[in-house]
Every structure is written in structure tokens, then in C-alpha cells.
ModelCIF file with pLDDT and N, C-alpha, C, O atoms, coordinates in Angstrom:
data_MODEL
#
_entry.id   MODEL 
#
_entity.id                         1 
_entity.type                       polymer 
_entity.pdbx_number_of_molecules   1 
#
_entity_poly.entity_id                      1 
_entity_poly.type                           'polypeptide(L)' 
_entity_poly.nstd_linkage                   no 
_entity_poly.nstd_monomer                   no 
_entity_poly.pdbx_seq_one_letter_code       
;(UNK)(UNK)(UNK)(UNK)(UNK)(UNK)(UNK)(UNK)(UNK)(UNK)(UNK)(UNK)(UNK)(UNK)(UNK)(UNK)
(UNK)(UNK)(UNK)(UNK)(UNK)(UNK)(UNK)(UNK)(UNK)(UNK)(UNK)
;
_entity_poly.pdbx_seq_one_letter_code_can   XXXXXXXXXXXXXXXXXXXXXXXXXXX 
_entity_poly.pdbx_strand_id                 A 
#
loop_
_entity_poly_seq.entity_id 
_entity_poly_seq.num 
_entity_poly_seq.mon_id 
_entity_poly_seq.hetero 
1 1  UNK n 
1 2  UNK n 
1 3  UNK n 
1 4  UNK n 
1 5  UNK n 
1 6  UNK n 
1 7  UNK n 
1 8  UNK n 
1 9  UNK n 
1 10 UNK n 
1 11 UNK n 
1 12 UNK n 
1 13 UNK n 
1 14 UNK n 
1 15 UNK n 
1 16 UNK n 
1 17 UNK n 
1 18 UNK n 
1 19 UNK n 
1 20 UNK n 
1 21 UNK n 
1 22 UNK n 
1 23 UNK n 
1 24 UNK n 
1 25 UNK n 
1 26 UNK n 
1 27 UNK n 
#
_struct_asym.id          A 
_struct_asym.entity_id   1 
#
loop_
_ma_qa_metric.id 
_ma_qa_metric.mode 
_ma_qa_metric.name 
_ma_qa_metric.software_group_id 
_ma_qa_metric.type 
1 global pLDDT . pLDDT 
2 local  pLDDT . pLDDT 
#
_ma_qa_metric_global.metric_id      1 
_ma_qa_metric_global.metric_value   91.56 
_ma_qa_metric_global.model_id       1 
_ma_qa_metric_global.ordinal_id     1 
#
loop_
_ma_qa_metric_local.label_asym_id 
_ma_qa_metric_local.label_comp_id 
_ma_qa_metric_local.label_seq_id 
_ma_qa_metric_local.metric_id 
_ma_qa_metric_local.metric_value 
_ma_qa_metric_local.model_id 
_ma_qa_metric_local.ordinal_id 
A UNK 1  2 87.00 1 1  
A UNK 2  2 81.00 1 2  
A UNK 3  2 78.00 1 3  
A UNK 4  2 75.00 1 4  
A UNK 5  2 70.00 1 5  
A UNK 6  2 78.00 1 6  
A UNK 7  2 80.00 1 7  
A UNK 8  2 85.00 1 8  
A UNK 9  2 88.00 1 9  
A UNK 10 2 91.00 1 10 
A UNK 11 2 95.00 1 11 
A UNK 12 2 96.00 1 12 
A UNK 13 2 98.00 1 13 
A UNK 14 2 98.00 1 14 
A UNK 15 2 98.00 1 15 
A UNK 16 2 98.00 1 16 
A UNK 17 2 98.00 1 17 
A UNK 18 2 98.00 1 18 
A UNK 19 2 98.00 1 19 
A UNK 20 2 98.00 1 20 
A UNK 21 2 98.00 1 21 
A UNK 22 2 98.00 1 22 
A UNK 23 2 98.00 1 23 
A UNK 24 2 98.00 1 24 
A UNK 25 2 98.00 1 25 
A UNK 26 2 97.00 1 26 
A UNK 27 2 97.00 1 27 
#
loop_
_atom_site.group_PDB 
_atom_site.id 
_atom_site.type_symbol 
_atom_site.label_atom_id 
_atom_site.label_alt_id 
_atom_site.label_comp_id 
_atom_site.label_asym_id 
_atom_site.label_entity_id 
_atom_site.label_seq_id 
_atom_site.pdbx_PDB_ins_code 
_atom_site.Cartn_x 
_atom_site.Cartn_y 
_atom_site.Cartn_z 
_atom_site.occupancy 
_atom_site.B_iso_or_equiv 
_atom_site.pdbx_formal_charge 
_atom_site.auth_seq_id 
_atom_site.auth_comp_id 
_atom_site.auth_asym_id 
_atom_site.auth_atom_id 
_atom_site.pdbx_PDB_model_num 
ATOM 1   N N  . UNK A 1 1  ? -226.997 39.652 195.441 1.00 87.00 ? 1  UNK A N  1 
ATOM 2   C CA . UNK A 1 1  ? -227.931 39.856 196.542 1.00 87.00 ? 1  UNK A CA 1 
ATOM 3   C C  . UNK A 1 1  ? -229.282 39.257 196.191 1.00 87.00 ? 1  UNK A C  1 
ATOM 4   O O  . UNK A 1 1  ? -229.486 39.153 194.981 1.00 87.00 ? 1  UNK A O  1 
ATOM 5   N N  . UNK A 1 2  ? -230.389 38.780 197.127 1.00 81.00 ? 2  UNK A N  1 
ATOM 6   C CA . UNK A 1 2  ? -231.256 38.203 197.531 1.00 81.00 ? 2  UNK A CA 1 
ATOM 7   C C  . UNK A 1 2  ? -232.342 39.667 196.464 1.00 81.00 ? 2  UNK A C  1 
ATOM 8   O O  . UNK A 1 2  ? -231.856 40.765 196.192 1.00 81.00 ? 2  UNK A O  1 
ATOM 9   N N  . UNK A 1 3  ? -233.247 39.392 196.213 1.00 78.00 ? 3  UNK A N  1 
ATOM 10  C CA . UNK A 1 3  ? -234.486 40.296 195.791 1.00 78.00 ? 3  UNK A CA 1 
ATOM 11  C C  . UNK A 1 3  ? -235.248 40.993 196.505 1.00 78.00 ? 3  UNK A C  1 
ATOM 12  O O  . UNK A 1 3  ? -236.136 41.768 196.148 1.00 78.00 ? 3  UNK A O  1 
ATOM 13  N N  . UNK A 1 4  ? -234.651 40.519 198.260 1.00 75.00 ? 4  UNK A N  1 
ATOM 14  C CA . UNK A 1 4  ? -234.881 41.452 198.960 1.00 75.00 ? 4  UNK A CA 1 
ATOM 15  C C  . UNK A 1 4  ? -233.691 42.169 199.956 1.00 75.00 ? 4  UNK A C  1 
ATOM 16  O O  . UNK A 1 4  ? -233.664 42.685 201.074 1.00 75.00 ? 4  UNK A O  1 
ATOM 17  N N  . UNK A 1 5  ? -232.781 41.897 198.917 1.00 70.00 ? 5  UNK A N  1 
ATOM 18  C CA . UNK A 1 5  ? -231.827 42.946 199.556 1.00 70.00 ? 5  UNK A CA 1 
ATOM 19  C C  . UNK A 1 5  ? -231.164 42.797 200.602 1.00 70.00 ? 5  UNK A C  1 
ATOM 20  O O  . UNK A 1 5  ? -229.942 42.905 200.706 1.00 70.00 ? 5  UNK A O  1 
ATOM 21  N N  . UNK A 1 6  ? -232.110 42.479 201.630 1.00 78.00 ? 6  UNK A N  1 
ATOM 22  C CA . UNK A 1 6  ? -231.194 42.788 203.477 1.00 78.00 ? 6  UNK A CA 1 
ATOM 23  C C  . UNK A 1 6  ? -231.297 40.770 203.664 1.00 78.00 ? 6  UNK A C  1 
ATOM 24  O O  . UNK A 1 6  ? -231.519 40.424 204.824 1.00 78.00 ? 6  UNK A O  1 
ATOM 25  N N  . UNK A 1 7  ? -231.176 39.801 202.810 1.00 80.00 ? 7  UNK A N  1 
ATOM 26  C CA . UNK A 1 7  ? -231.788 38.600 202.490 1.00 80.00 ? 7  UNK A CA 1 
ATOM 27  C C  . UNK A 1 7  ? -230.272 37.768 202.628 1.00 80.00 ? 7  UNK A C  1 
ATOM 28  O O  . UNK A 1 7  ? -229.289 38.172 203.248 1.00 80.00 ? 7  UNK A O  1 
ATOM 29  N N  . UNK A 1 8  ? -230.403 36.472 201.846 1.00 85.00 ? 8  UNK A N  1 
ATOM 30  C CA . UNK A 1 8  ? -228.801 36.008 201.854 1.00 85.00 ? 8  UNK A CA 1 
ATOM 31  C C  . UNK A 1 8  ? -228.433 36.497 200.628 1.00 85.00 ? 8  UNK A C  1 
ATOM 32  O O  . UNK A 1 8  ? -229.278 36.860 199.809 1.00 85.00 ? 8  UNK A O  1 
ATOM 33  N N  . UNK A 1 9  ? -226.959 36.554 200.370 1.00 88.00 ? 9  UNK A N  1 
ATOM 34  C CA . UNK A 1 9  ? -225.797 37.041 199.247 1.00 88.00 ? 9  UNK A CA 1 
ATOM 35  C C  . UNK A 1 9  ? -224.841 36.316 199.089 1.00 88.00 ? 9  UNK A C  1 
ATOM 36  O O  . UNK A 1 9  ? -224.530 35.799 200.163 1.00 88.00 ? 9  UNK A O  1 
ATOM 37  N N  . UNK A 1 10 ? -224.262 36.039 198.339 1.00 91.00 ? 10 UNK A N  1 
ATOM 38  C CA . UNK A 1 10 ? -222.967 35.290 197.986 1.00 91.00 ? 10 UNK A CA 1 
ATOM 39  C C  . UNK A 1 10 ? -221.815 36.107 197.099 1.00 91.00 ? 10 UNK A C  1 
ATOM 40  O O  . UNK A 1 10 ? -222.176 36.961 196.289 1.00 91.00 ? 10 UNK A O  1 
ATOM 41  N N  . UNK A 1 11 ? -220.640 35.845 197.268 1.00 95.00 ? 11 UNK A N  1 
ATOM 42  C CA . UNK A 1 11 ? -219.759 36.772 196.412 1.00 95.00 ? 11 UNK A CA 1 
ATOM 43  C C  . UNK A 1 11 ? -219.003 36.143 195.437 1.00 95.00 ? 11 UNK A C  1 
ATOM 44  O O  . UNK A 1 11 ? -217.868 36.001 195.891 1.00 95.00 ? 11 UNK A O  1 
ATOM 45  N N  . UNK A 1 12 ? -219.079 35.737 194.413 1.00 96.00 ? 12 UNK A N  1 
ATOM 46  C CA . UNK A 1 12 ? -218.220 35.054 193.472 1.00 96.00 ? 12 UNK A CA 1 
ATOM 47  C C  . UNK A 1 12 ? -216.586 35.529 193.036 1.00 96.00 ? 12 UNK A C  1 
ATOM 48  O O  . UNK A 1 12 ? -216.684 36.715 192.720 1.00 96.00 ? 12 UNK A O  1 
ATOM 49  N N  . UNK A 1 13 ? -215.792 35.289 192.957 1.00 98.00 ? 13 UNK A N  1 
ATOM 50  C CA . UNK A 1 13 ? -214.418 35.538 193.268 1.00 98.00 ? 13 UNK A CA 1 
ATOM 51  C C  . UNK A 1 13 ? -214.126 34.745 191.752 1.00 98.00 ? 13 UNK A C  1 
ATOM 52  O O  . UNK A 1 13 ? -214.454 33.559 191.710 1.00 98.00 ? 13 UNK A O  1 
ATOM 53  N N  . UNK A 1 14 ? -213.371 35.516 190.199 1.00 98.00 ? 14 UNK A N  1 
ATOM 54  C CA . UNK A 1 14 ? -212.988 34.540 189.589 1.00 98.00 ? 14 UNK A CA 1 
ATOM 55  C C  . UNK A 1 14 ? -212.350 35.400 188.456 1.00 98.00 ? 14 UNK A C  1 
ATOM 56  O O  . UNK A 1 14 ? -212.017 36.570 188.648 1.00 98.00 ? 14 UNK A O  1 
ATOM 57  N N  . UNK A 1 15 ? -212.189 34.718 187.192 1.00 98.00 ? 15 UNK A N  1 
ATOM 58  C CA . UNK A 1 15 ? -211.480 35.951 185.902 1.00 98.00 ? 15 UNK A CA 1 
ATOM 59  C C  . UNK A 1 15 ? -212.892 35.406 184.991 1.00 98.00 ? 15 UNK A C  1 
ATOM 60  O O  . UNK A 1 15 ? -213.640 34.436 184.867 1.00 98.00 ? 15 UNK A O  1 
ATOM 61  N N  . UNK A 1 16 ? -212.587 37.104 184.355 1.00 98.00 ? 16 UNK A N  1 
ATOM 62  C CA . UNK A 1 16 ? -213.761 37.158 183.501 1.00 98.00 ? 16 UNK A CA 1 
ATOM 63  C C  . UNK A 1 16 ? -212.830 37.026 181.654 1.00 98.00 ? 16 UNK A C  1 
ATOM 64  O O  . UNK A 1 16 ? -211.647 37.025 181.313 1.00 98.00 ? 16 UNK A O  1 
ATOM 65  N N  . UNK A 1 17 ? -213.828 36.957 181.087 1.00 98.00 ? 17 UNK A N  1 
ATOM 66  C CA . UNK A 1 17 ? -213.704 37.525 179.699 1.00 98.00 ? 17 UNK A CA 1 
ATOM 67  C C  . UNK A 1 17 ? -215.093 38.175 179.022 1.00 98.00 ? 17 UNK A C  1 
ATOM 68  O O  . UNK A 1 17 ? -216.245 37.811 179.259 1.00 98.00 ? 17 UNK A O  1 
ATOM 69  N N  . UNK A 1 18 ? -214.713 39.111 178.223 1.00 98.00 ? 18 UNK A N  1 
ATOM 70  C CA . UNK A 1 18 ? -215.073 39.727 177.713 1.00 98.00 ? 18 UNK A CA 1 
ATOM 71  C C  . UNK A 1 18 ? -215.512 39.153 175.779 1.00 98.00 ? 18 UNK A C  1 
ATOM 72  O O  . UNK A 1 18 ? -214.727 39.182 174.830 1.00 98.00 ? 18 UNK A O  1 
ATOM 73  N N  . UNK A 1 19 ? -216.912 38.713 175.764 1.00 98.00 ? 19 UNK A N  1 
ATOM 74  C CA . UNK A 1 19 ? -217.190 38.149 174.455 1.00 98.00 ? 19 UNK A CA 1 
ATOM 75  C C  . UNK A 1 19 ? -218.024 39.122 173.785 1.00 98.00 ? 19 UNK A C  1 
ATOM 76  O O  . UNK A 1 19 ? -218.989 39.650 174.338 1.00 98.00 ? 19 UNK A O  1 
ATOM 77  N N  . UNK A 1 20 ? -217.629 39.383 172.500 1.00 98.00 ? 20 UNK A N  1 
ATOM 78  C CA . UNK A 1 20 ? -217.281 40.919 171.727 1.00 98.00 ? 20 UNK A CA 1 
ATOM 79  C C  . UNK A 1 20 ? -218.491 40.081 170.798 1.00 98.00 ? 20 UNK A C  1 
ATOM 80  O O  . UNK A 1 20 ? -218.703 38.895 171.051 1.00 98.00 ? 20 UNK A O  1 
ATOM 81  N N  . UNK A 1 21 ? -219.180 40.715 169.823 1.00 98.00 ? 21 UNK A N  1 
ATOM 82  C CA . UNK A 1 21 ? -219.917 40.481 168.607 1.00 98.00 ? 21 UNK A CA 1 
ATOM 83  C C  . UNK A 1 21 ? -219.164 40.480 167.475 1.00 98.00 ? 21 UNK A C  1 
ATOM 84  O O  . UNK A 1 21 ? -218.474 41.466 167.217 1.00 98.00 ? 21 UNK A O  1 
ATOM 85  N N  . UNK A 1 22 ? -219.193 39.183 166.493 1.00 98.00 ? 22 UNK A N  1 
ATOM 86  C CA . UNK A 1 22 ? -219.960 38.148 166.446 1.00 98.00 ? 22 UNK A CA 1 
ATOM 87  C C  . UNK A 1 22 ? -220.697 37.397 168.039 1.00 98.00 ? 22 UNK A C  1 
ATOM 88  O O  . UNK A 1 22 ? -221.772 37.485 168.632 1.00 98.00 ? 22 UNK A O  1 
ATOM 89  N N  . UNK A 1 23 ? -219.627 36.797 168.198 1.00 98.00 ? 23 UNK A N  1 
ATOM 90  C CA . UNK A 1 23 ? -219.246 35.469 169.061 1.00 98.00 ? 23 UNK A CA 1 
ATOM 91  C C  . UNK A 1 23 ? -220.379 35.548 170.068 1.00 98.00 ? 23 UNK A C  1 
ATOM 92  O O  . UNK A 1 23 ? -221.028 34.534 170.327 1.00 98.00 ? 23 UNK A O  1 
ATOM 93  N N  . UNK A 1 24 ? -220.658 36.777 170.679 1.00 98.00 ? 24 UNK A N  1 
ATOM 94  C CA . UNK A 1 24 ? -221.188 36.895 171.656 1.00 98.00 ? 24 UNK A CA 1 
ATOM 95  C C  . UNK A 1 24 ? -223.004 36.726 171.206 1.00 98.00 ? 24 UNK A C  1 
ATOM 96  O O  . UNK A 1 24 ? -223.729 36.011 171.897 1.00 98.00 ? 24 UNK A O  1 
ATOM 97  N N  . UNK A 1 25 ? -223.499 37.415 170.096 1.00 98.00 ? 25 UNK A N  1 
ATOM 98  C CA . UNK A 1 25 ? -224.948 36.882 169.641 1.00 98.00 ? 25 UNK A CA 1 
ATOM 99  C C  . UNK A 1 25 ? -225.417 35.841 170.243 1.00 98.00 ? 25 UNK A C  1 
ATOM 100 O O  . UNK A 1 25 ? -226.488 36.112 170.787 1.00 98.00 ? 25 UNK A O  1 
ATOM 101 N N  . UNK A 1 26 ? -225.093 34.772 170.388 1.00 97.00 ? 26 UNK A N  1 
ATOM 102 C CA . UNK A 1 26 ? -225.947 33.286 170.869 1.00 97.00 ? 26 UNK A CA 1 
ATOM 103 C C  . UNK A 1 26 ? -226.064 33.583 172.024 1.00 97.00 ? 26 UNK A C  1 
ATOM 104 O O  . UNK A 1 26 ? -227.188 33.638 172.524 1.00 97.00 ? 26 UNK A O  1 
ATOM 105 N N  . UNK A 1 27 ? -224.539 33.945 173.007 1.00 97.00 ? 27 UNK A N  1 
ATOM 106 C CA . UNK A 1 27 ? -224.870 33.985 174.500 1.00 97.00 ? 27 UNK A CA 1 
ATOM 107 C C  . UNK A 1 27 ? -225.483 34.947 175.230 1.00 97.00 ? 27 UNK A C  1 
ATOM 108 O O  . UNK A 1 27 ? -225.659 34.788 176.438 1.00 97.00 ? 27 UNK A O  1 
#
């Protein structure tokens, strides 16, 4: 959602993963 909320939005549709520590520190 927009920063004001009632604004434009978009919905992203996709597969996630899950990056655990170590790996994940940099990102």
C-alpha cells in the first residue's frame, strides 16, 4: 500500500524463501 493508505497498491503473487543466518547478514 501507498503511505497514504486509501492511495494506489499493488499485490505481488510469487514463492518466497526463507534466508537463515549466516547467509542472511549481508541482505
Amino acid at each position: 500500500l501507498s503511505d497514504g493508505f486509501h492511495g494506489e497498491w499493488i499485490q505481488v503473487d510469487g514463492r518466497a524463501t526463507v534466508v537463515s543466518l549466516p547467509e542472511a547478514m549481508e541482505p
